[in-house]
C-alpha atoms as a PDB file:
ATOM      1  CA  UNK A   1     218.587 236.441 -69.471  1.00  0.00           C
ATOM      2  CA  UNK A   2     214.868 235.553 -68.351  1.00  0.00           C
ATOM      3  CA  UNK A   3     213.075 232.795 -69.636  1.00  0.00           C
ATOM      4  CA  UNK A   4     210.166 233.095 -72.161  1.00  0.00           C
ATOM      5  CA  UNK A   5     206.739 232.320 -70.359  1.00  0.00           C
ATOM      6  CA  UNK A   6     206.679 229.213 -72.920  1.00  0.00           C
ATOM      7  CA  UNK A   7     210.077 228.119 -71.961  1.00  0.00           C
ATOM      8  CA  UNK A   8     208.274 227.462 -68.683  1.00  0.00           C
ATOM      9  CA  UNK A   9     205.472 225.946 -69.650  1.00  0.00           C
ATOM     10  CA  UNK A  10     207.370 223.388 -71.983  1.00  0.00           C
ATOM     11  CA  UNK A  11     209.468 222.399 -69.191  1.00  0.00           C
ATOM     12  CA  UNK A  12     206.659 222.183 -66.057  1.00  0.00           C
ATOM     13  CA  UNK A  13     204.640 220.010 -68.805  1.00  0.00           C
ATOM     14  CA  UNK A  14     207.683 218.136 -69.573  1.00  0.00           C
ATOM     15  CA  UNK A  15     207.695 217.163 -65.402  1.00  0.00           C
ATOM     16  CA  UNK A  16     204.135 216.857 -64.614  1.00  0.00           C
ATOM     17  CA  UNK A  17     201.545 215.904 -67.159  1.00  0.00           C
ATOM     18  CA  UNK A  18     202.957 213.871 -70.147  1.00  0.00           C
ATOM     19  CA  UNK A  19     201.212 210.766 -70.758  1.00  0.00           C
ATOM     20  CA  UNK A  20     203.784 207.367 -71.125  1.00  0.00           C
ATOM     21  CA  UNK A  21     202.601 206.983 -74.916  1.00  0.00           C
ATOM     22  CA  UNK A  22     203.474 210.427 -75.746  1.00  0.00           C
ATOM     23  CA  UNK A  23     207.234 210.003 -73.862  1.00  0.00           C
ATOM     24  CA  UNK A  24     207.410 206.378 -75.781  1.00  0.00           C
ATOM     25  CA  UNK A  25     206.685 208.758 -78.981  1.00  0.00           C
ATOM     26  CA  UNK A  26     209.574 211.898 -79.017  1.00  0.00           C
ATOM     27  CA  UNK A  27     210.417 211.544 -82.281  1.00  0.00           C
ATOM     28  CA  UNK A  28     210.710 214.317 -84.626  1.00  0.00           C
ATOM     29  CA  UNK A  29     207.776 214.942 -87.967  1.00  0.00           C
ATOM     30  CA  UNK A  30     207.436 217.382 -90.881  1.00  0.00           C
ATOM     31  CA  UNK A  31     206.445 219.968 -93.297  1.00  0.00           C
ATOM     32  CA  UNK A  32     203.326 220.989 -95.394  1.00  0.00           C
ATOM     33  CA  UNK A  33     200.327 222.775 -94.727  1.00  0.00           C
ATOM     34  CA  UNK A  34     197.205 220.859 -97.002  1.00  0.00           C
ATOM     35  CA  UNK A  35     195.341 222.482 -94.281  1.00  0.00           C
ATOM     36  CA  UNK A  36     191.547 221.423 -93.557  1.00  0.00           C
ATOM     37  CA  UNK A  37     191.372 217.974 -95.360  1.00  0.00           C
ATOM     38  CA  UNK A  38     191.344 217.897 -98.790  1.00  0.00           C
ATOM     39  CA  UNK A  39     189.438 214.981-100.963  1.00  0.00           C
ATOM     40  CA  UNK A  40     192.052 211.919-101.215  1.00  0.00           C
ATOM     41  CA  UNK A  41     194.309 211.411-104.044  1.00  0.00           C
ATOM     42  CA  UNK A  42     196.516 209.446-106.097  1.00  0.00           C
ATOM     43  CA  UNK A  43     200.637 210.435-106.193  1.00  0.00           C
ATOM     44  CA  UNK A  44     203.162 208.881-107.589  1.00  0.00           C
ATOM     45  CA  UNK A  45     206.677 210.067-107.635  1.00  0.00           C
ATOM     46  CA  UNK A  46     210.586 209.678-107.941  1.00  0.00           C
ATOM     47  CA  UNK A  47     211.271 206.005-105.460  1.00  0.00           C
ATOM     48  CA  UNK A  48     214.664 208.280-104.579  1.00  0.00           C
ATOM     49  CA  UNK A  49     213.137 210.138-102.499  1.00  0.00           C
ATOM     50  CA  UNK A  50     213.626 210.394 -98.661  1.00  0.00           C
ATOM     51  CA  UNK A  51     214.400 206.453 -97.059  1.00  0.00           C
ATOM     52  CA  UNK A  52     211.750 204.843 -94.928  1.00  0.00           C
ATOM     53  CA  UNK A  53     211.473 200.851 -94.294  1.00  0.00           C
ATOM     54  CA  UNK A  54     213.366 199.533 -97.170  1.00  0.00           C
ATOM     55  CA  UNK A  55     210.478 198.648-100.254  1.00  0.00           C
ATOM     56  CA  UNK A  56     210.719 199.506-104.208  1.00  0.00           C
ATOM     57  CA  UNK A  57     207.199 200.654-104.280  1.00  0.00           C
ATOM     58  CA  UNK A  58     206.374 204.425-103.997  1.00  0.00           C
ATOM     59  CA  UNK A  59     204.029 204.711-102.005  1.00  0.00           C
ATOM     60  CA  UNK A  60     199.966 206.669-103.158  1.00  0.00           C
ATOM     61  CA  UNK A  61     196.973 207.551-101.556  1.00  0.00           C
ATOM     62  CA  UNK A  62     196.975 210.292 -98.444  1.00  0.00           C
ATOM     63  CA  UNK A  63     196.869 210.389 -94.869  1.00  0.00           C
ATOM     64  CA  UNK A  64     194.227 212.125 -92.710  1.00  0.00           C
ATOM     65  CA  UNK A  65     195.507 213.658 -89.329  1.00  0.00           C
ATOM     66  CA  UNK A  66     192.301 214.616 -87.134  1.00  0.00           C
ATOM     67  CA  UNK A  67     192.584 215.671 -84.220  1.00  0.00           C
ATOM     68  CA  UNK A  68     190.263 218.205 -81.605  1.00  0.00           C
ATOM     69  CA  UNK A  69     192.564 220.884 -79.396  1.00  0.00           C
ATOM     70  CA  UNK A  70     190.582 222.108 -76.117  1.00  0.00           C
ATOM     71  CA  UNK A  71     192.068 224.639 -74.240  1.00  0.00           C
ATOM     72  CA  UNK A  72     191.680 223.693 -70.254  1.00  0.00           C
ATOM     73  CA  UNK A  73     190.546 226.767 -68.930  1.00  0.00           C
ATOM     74  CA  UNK A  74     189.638 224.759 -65.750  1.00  0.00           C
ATOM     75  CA  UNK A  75     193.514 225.266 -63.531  1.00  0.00           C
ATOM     76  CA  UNK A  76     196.000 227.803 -63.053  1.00  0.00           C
ATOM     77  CA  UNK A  77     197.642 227.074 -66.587  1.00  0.00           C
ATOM     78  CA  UNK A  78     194.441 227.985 -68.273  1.00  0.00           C
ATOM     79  CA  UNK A  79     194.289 231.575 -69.424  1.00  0.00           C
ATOM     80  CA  UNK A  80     196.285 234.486 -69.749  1.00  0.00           C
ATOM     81  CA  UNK A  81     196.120 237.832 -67.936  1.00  0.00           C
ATOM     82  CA  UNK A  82     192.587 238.602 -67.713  1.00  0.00           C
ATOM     83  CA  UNK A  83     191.234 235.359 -68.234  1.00  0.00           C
ATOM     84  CA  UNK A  84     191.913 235.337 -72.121  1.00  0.00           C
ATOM     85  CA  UNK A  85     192.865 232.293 -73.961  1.00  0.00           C
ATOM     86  CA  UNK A  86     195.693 232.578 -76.588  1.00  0.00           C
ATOM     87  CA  UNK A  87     195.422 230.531 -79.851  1.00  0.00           C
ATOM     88  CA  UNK A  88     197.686 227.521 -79.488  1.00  0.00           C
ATOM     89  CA  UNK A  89     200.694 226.945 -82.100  1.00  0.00           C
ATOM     90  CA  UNK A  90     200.085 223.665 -83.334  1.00  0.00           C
ATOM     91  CA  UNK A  91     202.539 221.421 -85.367  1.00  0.00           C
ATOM     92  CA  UNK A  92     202.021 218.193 -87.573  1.00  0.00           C
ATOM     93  CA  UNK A  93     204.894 216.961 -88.974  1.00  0.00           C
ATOM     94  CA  UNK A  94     205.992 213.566 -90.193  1.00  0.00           C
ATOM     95  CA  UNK A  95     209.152 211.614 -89.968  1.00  0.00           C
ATOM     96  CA  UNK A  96     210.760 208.083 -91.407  1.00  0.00           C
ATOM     97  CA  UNK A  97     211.820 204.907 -89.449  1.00  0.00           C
ATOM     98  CA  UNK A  98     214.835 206.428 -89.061  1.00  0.00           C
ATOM     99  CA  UNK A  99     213.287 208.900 -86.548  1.00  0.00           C
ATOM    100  CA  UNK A 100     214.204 211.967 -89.984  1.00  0.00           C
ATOM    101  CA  UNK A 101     211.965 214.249 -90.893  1.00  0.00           C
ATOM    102  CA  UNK A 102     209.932 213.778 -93.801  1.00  0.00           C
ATOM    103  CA  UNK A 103     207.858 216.579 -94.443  1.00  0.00           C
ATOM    104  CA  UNK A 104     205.978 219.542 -92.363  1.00  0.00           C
ATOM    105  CA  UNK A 105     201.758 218.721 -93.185  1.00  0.00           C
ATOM    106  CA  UNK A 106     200.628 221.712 -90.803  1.00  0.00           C
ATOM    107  CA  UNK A 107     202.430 224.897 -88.621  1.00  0.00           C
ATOM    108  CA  UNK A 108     200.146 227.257 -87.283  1.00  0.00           C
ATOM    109  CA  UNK A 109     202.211 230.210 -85.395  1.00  0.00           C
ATOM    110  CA  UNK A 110     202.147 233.873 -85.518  1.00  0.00           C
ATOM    111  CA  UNK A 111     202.938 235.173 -89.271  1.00  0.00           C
ATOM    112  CA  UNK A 112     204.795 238.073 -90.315  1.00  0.00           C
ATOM    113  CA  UNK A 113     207.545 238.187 -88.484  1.00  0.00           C
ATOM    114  CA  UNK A 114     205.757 238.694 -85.282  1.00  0.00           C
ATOM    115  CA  UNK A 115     206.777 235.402 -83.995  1.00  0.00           C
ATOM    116  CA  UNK A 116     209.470 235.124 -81.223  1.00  0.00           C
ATOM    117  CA  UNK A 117     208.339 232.113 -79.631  1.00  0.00           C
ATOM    118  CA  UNK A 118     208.699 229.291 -82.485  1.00  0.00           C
ATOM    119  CA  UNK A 119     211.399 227.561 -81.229  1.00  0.00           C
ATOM    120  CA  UNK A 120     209.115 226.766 -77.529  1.00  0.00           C
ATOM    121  CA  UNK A 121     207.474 223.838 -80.349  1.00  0.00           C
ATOM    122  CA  UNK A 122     211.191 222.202 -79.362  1.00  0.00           C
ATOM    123  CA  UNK A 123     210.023 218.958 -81.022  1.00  0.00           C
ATOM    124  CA  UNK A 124     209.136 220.401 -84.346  1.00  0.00           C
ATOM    125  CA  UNK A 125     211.817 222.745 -84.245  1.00  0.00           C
ATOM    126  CA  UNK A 126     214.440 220.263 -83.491  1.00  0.00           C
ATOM    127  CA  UNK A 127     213.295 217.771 -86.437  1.00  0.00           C
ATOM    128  CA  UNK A 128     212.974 220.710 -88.659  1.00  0.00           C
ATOM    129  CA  UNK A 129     215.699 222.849 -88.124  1.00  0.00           C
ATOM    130  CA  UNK A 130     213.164 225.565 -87.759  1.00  0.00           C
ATOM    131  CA  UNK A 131     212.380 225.736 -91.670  1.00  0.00           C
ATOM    132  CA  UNK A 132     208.906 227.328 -91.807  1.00  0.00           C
ATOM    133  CA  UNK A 133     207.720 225.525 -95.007  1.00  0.00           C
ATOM    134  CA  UNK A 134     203.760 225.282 -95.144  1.00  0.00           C
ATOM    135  CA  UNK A 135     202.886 227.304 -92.112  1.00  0.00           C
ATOM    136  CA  UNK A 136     199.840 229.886 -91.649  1.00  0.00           C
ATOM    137  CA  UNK A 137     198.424 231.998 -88.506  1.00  0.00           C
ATOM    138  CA  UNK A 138     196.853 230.312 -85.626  1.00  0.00           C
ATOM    139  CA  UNK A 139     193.436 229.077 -85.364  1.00  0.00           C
ATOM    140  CA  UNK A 140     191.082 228.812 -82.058  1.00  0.00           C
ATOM    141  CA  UNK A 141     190.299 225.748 -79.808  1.00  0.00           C
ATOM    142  CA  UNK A 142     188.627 222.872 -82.170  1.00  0.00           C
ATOM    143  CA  UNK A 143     188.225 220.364 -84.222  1.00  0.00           C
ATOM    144  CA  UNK A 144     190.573 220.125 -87.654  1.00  0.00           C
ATOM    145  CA  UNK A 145     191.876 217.699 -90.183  1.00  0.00           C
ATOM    146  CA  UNK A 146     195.007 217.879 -92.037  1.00  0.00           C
ATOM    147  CA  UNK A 147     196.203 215.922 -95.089  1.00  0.00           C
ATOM    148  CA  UNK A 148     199.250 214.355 -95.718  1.00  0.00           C
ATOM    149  CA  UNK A 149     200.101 213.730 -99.743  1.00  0.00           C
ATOM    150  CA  UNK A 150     202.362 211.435 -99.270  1.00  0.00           C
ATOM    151  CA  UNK A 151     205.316 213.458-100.734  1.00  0.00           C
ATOM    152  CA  UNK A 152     208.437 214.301 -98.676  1.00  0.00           C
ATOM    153  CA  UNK A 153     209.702 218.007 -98.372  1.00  0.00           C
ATOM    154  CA  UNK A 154     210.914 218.426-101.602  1.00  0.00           C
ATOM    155  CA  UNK A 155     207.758 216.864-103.393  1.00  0.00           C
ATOM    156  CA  UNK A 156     208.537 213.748-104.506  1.00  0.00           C
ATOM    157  CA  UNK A 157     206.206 210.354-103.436  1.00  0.00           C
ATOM    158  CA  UNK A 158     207.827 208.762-100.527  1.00  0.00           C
ATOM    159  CA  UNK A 159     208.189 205.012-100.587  1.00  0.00           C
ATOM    160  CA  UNK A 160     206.148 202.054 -99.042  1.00  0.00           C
ATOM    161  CA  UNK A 161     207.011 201.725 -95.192  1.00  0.00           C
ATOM    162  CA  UNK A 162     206.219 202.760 -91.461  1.00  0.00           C
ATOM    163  CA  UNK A 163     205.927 206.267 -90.518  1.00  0.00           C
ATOM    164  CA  UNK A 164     205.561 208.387 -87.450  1.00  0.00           C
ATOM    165  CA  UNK A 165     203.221 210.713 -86.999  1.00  0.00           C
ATOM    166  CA  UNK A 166     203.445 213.678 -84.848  1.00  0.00           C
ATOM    167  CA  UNK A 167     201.025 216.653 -83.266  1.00  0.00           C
ATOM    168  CA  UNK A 168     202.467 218.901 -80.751  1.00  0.00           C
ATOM    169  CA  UNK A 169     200.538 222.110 -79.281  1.00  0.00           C
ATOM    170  CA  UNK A 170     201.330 224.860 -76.621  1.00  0.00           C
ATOM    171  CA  UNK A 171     199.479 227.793 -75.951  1.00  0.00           C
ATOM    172  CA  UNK A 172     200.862 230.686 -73.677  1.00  0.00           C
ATOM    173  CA  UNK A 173     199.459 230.367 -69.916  1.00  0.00           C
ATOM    174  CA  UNK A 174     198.927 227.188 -71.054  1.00  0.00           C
ATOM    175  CA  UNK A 175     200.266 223.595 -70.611  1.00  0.00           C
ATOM    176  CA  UNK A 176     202.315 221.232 -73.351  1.00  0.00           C
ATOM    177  CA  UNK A 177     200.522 218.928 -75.674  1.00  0.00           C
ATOM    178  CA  UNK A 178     202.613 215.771 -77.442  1.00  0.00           C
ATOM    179  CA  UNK A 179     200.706 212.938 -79.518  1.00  0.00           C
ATOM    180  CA  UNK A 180     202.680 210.464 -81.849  1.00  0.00           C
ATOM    181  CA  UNK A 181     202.064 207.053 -83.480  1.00  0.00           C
ATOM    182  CA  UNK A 182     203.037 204.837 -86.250  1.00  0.00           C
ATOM    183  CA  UNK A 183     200.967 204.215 -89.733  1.00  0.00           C
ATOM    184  CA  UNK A 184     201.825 201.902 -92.072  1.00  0.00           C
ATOM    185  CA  UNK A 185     201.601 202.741 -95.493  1.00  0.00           C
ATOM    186  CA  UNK A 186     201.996 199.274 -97.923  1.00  0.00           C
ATOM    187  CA  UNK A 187     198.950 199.793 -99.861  1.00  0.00           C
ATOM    188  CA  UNK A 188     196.038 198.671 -97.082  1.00  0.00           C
ATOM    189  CA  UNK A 189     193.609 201.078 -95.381  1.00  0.00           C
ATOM    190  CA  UNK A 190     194.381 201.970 -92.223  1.00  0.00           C
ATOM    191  CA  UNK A 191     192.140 203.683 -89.394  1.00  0.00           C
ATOM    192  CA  UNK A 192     193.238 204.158 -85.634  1.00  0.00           C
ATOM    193  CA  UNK A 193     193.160 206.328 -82.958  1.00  0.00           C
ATOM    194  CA  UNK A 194     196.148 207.562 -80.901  1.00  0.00           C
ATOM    195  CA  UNK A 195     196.325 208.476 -77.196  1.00  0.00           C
ATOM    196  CA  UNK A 196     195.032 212.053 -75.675  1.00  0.00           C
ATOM    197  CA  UNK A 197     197.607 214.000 -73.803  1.00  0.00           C
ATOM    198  CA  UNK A 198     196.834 217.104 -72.545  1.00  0.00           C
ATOM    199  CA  UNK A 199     194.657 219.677 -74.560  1.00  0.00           C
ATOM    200  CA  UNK A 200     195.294 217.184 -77.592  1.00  0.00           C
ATOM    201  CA  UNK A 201     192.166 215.093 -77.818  1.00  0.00           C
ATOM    202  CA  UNK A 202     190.553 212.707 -80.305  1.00  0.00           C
ATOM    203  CA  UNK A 203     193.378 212.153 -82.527  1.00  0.00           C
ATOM    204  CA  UNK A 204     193.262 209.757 -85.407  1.00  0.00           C
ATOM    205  CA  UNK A 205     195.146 208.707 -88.788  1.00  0.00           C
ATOM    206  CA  UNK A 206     194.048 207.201 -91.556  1.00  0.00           C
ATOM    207  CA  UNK A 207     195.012 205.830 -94.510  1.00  0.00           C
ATOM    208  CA  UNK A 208     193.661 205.586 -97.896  1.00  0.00           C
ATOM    209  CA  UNK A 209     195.753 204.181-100.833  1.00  0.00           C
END
């Protein structure tokens, strides 16, 4: 059986180009798509919700995920037959200190069952279990924010505690992208930038309780 074109790409990107903060990050994320950022909020919820850092509090607020996606049209991995550039699949997902996945905040990917290729984002797909919750179509090269409520997949406010965050990209013809960091959420603002890796640039979370 021959291997999908983004089979390859996972795997070349896997051996050439990942930076050390994204390979210190491979954890999985989650599921919701409060696509381009909505104002922030206030949620409250059932404390029996998924487990994170042990705490009583649930937590409230939001999280913004920025983050800019260029595609590198510049080598041999940048464009398809013909010099196009396909619109990356891009996943933002969040997961608990037990490396579990909390909830899905963003999945762009082909729609209507056009999509053969969803399991080449191995990371989301591996924390998910390939459940499709809060996705919609692709969008070109740029700049986007996506908001995290705070909920876990089943709605309910998570609890006070340290989460991951995750962003993972891949375009076909095109090389792997994998950013990840921590936030804590315990009621303080927080605002910090993670590492660029690949055609994943200017990434940032932040808090707001």
């Amino acid at each position: 059986m021959s291997e999908s074109r983004f089979s390859n790409v996972s795997r070349r990107a896997l051996l050439q180009g990942m930076s050390a903060a994204a390979l210190l990050g491979l954890v999985g994320c989650a599921t919701t798509d409060a696509e381009v950022l909505p104002s922030a909020g206030t949620t409250s919820g059932d404390s029996s919700s998924t487990p994170t850092t042990s705490t009583s509090s649930a937590a409230a607020g939001s999280v913004a995920v920025a983050f800019t996606y260029t595609a590198d049209t510049s080598s041999s991995q940048g464009g398809g037959p013909g010099g196009g550039v396909r619109n990356p699949y891009i996943a933002v997902w969040i997961e608990n200190a037990a490396g579990d996945l909390v909830k899905t905040v963003s999945l762009w990917h082909l729609q209507n069952g056009q999509d053969r290729w969803l399991s080449e984002m191995y990371k989301w797909y591996a924390a998910s279990g390939g459940v499709e919750t809060n996705s919609s179509a692709t969008r070109a090269p740029g700049s986007y924010s996506v908001a995290w409520d705070l909920t876990d997949a089943d709605g309910k406010a998570v609890k006070d505690g340290t989460y991951t965050v995750c962003i993972e990209a891949l375009r076909e013809h095109g090389p792997y992208s994998l950013v990840t960091g921590t936030v804590a959420i315990k009621g303080t603002s927080v605002n910090q930038k993670l590492d660029d890796n690949s055609e994943l640039s200017a990434v940032s979370v932040s808090y707001q309780p």
